[in-house]
N, C-alpha and C. Protein backbone atom coordinates (compact mmCIF):
# COMPACT_ATOMS: atom_id res chain seq x y z
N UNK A 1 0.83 -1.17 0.00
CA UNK A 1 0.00 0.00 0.00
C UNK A 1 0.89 1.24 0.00
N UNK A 2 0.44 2.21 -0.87
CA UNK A 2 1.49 3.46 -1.14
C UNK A 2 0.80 4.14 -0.28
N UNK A 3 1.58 5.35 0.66
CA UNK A 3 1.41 6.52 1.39
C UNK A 3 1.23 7.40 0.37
N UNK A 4 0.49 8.55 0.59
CA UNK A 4 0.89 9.31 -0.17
C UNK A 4 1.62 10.24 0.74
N UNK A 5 1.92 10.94 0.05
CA UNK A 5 2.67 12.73 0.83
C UNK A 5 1.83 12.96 1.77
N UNK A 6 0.90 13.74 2.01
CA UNK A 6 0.03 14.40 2.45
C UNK A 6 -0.05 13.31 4.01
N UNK A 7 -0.16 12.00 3.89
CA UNK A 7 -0.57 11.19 4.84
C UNK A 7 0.91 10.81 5.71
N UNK A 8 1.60 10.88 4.67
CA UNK A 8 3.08 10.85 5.47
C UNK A 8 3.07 11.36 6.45
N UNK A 9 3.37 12.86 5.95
CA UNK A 9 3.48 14.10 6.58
C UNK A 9 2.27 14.14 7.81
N UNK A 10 1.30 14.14 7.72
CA UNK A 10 0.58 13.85 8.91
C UNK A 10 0.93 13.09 10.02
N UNK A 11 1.39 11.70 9.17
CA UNK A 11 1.54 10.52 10.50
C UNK A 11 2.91 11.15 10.93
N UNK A 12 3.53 11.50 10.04
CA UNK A 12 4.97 11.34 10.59
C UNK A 12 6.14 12.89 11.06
N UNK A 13 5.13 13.87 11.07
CA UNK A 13 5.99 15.14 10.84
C UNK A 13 6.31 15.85 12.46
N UNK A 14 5.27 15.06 13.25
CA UNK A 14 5.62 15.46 14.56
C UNK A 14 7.59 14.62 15.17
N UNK A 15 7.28 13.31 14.76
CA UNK A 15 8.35 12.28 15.19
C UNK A 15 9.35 12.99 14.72
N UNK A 16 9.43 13.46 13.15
CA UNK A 16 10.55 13.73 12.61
C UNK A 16 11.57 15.39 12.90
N UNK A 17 10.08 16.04 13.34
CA UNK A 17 10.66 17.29 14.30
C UNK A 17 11.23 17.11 15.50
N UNK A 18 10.70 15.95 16.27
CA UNK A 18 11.48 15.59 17.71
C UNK A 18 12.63 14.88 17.16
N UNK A 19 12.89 14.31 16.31
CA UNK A 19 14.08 13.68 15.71
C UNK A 19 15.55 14.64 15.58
N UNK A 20 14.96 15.83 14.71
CA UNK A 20 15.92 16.85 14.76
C UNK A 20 16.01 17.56 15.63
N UNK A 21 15.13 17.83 16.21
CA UNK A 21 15.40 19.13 17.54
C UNK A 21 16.17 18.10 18.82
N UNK A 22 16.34 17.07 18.99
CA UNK A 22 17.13 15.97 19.91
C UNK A 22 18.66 16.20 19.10
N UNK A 23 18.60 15.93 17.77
CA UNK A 23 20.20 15.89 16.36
C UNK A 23 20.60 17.45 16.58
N UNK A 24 19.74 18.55 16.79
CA UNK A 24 20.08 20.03 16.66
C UNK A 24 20.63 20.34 17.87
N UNK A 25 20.07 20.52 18.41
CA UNK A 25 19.54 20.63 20.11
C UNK A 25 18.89 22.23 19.96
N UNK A 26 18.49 22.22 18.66
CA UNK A 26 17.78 23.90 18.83
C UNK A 26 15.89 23.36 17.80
N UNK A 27 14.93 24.13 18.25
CA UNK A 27 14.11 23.48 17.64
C UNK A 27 13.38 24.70 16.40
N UNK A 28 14.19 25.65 16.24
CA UNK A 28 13.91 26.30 15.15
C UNK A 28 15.24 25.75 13.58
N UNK A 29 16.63 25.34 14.18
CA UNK A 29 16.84 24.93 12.82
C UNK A 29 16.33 23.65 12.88
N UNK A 30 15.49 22.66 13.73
CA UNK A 30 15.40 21.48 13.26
C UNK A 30 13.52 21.61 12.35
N UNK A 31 13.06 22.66 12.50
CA UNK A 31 11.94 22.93 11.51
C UNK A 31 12.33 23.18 10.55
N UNK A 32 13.58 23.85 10.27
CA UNK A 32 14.16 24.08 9.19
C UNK A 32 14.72 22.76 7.92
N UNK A 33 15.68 22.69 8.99
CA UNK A 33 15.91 21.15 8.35
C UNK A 33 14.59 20.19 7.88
N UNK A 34 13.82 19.74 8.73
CA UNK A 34 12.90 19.16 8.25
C UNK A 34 12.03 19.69 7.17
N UNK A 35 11.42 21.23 7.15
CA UNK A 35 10.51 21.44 6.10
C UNK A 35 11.90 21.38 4.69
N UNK A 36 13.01 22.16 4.73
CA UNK A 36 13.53 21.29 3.55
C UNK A 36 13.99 20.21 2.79
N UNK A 37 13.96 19.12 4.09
CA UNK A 37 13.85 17.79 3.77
C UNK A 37 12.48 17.60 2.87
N UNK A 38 11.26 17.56 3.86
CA UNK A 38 9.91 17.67 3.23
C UNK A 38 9.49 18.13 1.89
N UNK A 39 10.37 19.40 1.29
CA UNK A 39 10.17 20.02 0.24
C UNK A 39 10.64 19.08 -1.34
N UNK A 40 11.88 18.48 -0.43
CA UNK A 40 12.83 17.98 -1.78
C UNK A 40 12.63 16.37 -1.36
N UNK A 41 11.78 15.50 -0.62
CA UNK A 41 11.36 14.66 -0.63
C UNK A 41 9.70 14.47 -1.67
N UNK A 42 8.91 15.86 -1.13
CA UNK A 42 7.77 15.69 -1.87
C UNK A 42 8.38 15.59 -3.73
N UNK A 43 9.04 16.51 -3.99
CA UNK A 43 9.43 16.71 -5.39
C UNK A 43 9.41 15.16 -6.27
N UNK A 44 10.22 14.19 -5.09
CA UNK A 44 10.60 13.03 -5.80
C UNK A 44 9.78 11.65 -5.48
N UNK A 45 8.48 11.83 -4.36
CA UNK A 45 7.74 11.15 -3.72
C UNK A 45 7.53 9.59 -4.58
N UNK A 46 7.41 10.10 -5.82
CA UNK A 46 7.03 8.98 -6.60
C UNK A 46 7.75 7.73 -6.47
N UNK A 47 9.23 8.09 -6.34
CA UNK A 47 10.09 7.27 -6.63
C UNK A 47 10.90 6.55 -5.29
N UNK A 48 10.29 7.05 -4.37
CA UNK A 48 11.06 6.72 -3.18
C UNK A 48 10.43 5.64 -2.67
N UNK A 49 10.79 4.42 -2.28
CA UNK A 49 10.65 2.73 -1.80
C UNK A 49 10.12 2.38 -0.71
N UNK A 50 11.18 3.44 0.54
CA UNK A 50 10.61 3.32 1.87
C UNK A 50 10.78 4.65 2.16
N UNK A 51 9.52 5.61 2.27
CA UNK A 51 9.39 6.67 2.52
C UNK A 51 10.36 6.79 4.07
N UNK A 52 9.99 6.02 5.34
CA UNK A 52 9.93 6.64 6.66
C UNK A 52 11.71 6.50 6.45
N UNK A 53 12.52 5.55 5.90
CA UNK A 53 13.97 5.01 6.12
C UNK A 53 14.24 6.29 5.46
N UNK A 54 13.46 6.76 4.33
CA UNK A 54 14.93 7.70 3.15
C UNK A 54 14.27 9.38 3.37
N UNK A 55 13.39 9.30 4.22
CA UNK A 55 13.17 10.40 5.06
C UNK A 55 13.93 11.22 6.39
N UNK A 56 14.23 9.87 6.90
CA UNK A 56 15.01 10.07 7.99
C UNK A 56 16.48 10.76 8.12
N UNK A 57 16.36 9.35 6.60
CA UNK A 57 18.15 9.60 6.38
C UNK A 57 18.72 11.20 5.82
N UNK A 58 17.24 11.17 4.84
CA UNK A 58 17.29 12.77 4.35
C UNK A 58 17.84 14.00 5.35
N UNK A 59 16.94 13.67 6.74
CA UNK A 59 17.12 14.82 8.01
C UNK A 59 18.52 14.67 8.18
N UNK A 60 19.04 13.07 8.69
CA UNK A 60 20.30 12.92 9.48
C UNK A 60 21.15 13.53 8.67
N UNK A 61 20.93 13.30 7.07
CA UNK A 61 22.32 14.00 5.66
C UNK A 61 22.14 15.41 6.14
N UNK A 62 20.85 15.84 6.53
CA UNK A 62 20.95 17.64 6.27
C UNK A 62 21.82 17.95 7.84
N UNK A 63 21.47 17.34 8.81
CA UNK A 63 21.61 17.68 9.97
C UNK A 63 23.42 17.38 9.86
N UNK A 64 24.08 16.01 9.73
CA UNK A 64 25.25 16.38 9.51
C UNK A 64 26.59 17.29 8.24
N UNK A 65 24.93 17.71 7.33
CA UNK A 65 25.94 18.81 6.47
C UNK A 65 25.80 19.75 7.00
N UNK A 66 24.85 19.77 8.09
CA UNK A 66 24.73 21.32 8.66
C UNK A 66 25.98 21.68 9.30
N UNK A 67 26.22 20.63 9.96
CA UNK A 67 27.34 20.20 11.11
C UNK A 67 28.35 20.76 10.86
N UNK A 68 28.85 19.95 9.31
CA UNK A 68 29.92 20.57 8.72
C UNK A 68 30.11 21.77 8.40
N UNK A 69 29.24 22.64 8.04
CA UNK A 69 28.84 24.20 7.44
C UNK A 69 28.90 24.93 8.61
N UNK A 70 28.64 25.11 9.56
CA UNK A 70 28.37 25.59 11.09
C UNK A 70 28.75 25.64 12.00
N UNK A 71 29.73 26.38 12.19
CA UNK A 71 30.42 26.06 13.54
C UNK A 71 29.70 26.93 14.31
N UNK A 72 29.32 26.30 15.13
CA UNK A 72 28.61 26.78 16.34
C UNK A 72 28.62 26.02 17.90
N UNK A 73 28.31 27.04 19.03
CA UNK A 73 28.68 26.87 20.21
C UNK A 73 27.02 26.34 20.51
N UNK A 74 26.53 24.82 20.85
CA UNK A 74 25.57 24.31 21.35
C UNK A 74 24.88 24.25 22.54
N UNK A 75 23.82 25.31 22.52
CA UNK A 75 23.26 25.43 23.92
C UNK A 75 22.30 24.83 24.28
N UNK A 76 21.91 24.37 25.28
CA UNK A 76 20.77 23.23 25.25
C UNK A 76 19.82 24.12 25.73
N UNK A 77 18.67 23.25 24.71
CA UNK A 77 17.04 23.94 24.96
C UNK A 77 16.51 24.47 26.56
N UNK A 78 15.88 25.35 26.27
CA UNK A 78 15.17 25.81 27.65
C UNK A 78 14.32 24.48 28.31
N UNK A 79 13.89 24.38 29.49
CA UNK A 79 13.05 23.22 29.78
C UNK A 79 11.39 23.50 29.54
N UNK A 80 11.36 24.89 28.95
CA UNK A 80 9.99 24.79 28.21
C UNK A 80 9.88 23.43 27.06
N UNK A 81 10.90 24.46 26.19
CA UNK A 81 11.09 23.56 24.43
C UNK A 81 11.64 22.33 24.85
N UNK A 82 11.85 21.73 26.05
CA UNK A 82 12.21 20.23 25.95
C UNK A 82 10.66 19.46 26.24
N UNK A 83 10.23 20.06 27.03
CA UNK A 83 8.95 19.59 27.57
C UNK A 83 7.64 19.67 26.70
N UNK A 84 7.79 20.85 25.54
CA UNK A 84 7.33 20.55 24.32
C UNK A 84 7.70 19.46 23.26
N UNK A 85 8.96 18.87 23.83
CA UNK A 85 9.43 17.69 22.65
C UNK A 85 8.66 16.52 23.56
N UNK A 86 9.09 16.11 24.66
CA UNK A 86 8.15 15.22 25.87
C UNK A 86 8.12 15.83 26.81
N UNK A 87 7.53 15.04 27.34
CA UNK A 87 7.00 15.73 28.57
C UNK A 87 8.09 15.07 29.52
N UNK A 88 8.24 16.02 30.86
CA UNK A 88 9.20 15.34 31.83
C UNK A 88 8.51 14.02 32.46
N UNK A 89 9.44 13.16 33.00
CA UNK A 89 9.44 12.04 33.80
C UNK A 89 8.51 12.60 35.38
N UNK A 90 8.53 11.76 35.97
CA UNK A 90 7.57 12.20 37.30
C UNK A 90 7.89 12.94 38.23
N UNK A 91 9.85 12.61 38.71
CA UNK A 91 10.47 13.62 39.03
C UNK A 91 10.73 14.74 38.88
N UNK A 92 10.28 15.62 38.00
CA UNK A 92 10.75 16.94 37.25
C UNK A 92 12.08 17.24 37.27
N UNK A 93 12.45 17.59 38.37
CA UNK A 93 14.11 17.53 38.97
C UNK A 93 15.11 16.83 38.37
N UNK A 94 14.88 15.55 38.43
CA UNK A 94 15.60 14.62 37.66
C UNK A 94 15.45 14.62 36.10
N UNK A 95 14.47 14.45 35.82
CA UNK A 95 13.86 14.84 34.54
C UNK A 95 14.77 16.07 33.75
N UNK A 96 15.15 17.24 34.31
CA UNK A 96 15.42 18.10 33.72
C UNK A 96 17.32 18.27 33.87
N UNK A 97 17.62 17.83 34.86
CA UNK A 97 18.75 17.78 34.93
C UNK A 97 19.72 16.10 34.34
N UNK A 98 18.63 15.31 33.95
CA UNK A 98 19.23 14.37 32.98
C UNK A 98 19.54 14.80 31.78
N UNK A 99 18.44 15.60 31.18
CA UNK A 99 17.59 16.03 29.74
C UNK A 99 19.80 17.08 29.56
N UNK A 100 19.14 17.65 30.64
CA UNK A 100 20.16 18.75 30.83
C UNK A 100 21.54 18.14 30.05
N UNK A 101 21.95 17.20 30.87
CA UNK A 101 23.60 16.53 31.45
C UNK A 101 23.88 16.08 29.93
N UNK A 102 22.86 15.29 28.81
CA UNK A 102 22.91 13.99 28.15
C UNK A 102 22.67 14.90 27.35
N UNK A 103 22.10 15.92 26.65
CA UNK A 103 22.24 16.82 25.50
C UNK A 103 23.89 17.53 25.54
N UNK A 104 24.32 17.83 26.93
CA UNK A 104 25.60 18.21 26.66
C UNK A 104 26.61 17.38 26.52
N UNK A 105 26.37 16.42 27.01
CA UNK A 105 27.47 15.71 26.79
C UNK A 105 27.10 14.76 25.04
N UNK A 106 25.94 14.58 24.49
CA UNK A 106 25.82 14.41 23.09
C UNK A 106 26.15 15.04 22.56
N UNK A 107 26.61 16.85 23.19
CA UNK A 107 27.16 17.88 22.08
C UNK A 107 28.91 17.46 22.16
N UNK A 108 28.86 16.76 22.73
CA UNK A 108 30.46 16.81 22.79
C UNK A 108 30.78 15.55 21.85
N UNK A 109 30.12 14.42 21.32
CA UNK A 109 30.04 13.64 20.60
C UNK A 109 30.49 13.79 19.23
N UNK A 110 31.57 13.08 18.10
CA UNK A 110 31.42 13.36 16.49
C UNK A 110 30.02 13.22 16.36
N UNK A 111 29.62 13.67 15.12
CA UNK A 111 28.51 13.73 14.68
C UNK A 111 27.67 12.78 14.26
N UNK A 112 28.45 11.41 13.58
CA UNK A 112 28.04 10.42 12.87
C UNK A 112 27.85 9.26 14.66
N UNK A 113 28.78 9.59 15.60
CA UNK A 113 28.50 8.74 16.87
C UNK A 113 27.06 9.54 17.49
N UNK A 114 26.85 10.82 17.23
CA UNK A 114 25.63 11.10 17.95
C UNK A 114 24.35 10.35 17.29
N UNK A 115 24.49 11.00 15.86
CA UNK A 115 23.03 10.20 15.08
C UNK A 115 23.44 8.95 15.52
N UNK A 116 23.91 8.30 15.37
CA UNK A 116 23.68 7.02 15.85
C UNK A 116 22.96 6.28 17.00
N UNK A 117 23.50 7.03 18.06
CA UNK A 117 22.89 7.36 19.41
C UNK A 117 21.40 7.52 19.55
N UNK A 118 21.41 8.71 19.02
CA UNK A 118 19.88 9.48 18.83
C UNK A 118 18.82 8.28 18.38
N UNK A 119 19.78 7.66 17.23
CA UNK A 119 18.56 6.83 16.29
C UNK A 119 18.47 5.71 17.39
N UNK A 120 19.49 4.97 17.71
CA UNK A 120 19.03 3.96 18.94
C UNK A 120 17.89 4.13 20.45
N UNK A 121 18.62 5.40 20.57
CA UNK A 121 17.90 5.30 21.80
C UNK A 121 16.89 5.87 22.33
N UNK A 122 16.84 7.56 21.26
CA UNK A 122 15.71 8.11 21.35
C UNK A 122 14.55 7.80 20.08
N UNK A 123 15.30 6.95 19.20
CA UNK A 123 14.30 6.50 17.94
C UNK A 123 13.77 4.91 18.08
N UNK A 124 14.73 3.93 18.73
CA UNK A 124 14.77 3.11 19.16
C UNK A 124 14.69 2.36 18.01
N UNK A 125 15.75 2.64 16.83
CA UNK A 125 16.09 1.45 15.56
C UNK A 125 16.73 0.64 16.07
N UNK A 126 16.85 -0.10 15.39
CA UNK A 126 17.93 -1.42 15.18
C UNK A 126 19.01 -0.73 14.81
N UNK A 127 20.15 -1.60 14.65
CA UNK A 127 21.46 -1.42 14.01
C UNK A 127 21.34 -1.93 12.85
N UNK A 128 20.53 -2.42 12.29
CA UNK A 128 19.89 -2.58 10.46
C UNK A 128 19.72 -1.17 9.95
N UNK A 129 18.47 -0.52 10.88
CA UNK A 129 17.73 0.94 10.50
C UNK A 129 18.80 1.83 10.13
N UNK A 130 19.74 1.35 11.61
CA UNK A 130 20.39 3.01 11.88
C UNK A 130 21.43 2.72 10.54
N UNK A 131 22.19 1.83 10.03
CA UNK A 131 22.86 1.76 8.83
C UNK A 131 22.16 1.98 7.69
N UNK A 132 20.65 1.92 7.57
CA UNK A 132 20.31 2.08 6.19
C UNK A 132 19.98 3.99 6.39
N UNK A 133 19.88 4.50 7.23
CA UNK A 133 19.70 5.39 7.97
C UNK A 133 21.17 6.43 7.66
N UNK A 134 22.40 5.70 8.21
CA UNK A 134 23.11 6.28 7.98
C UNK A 134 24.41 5.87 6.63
N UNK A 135 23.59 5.14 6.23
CA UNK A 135 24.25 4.28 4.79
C UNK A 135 25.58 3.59 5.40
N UNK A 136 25.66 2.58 6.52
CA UNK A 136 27.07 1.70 6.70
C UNK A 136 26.49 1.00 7.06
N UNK A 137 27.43 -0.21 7.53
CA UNK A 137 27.41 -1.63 7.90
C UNK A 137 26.97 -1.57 9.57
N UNK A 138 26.27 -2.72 9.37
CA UNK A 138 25.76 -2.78 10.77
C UNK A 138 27.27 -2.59 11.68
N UNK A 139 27.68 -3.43 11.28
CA UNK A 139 29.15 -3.37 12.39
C UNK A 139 29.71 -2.07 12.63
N UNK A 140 29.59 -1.18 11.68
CA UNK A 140 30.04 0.09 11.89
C UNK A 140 29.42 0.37 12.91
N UNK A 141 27.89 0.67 12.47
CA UNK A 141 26.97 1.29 13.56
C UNK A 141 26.88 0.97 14.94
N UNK A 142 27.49 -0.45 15.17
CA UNK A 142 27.76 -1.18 16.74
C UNK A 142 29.38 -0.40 17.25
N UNK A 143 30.11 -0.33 16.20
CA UNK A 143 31.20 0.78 16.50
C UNK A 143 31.17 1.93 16.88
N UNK A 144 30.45 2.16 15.88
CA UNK A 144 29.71 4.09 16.63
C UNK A 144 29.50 4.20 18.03
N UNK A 145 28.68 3.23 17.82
CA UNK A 145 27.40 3.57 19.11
C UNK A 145 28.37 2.93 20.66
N UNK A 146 29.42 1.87 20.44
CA UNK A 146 29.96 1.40 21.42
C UNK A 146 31.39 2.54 21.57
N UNK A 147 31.60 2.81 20.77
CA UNK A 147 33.21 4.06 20.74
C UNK A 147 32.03 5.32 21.41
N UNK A 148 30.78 5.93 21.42
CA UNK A 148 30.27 6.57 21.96
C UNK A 148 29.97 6.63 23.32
N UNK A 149 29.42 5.46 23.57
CA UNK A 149 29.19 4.97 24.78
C UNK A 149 30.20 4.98 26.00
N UNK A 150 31.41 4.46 25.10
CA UNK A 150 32.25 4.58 25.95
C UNK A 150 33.10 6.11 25.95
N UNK A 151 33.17 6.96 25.28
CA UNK A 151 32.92 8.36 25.80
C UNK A 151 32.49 8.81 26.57
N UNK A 152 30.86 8.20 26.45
CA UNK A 152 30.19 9.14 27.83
C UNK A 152 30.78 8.46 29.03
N UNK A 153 30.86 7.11 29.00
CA UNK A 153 31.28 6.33 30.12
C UNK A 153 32.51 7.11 30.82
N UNK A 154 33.24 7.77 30.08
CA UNK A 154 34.93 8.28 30.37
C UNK A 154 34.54 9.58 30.93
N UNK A 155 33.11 10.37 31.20
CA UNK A 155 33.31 11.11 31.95
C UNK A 155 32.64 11.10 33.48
N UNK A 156 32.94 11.68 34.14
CA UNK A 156 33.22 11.48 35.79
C UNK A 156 31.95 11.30 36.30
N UNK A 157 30.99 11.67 35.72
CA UNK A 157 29.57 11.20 36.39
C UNK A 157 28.93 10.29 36.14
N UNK A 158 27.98 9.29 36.30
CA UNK A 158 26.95 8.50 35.96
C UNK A 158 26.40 8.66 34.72
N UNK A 159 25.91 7.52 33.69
CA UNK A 159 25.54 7.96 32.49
C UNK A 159 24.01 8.42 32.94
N UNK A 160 22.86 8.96 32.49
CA UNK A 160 21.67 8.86 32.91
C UNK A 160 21.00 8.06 32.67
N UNK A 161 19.64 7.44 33.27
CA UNK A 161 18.77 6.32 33.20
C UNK A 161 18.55 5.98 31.86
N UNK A 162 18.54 7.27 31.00
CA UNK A 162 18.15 6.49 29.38
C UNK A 162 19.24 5.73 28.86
N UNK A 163 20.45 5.71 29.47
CA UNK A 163 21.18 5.09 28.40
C UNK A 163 22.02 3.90 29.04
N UNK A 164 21.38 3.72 29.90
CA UNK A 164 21.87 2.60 31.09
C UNK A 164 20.86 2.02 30.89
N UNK A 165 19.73 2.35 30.61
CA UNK A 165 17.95 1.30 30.41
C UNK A 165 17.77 0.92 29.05
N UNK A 166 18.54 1.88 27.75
CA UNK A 166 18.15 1.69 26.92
C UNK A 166 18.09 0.73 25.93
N UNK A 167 17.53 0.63 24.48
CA UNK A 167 17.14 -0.52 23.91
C UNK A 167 18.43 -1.07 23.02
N UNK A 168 18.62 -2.37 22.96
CA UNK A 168 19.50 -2.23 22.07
C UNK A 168 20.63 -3.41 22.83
N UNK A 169 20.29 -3.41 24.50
CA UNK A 169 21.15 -3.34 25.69
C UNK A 169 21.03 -4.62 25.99
C-alpha cells in the first residue's frame, strides 16, 4: 500500500521534528531542516521505496551537512522547548537535569557517533535501520554507538537512566 505525501506528513511530521530538535539541540533549525527535507522529498515522492527510512536519512544527511557548514557553540534547549518535545518524567528535577547533562554531553560527541545514538535510543532502531539510515554496515553502527558509549562512560559522572535502560542493551 502506497502513502501518499500528504498522509506521510501527517503521521509522521511530529516524530521527525522531535528527531531533529534531539540531532540540533535547537528546535527552530530542526523545523528548518525538516521542512527542507519535506520540500525535496515531496518533489521526488514517486520514486522513493521506503518513505519513513529515506526520510530520515534525508534529516540525518541535512543535519550532519549542517554540522559541517556551522560552527557553532551548542546550547541546550530551555526546559519549556524540551517539555514541548516530551514531557518530563515524574520527578521533574531529575527529569530536567538528565535532559540537561545527556544533551551536553551528546554535544560533545562526532557527529556520525551522535546520530547514531539518537537513532538507537531516542528513535529506538535497530542497528539494520540506523545503517540504512546512515548508509554503513551494521558493524560500523555497533562501532559508533559502542566508541560513543564509551565516551560518555569516560566522563566522571553516571551515564543517565536512558542510556543505562536503553534498547538495544
Amino acid at each position: 500500500m502506497t502513502t501518499s505525501f500528504d498522509e506521510f506528513v501527517a503521521e509522521r511530521l511530529d516524530g521527525l521534528l522531535r528527531y531533529a530538535t534531539v540531532l540540533t539541540d535547537d528546535p527552530y533549525l530542526a523545523q528548518d531542516i525538516v521542512q527542507d527535507v519535506l520540500l525535496r522529498a515531496q518533489e521526488r515522492w514517486a520514486k522513493i521505496d521506503s518513505p519513513p527510512t529515506y526520510v530520515r536519512r534525508m534529516v540525518t544527511n541535512e543535519y550532519l551537512s549542517w554540522r559541517r557548514r556551522a560552527v557553532r557553540r551548542v546550547v541546550p534547549s530551555s526546559h519549556e522547548v524540551l517539555d514541548a518535545i516530551s514531557p518530563p518524567a515524574a520527578d521533574p528535577s531529575v527529569a530536567y537535569d538528565e535532559r540537561d547533562e545527556m544533551l551536553a554531553r551528546l554535544a560533545t560527541l562526532p557527529r556520525k557517533q551522535r546520530a547514531a545514538l539518537v537513532l538507537r535510543y531516542y528513535e529506538s532502531y535497530s542497528d539494520e535501520e540506523i545503517g540504512d539510515v546512515l548508509r554503513c554496515a551494521t558493524s560500523t553502527v555497533r562501532s559508533q554507538i559502542s566508541r560513543a558509549l564509551a565516551t560518555l562512560r569516560d566522563t566522571a559522572r553516571p551515564l543517565p537512566t536512558i542510556l543505562t535502560t536503553g534498547a538495544g542493551e
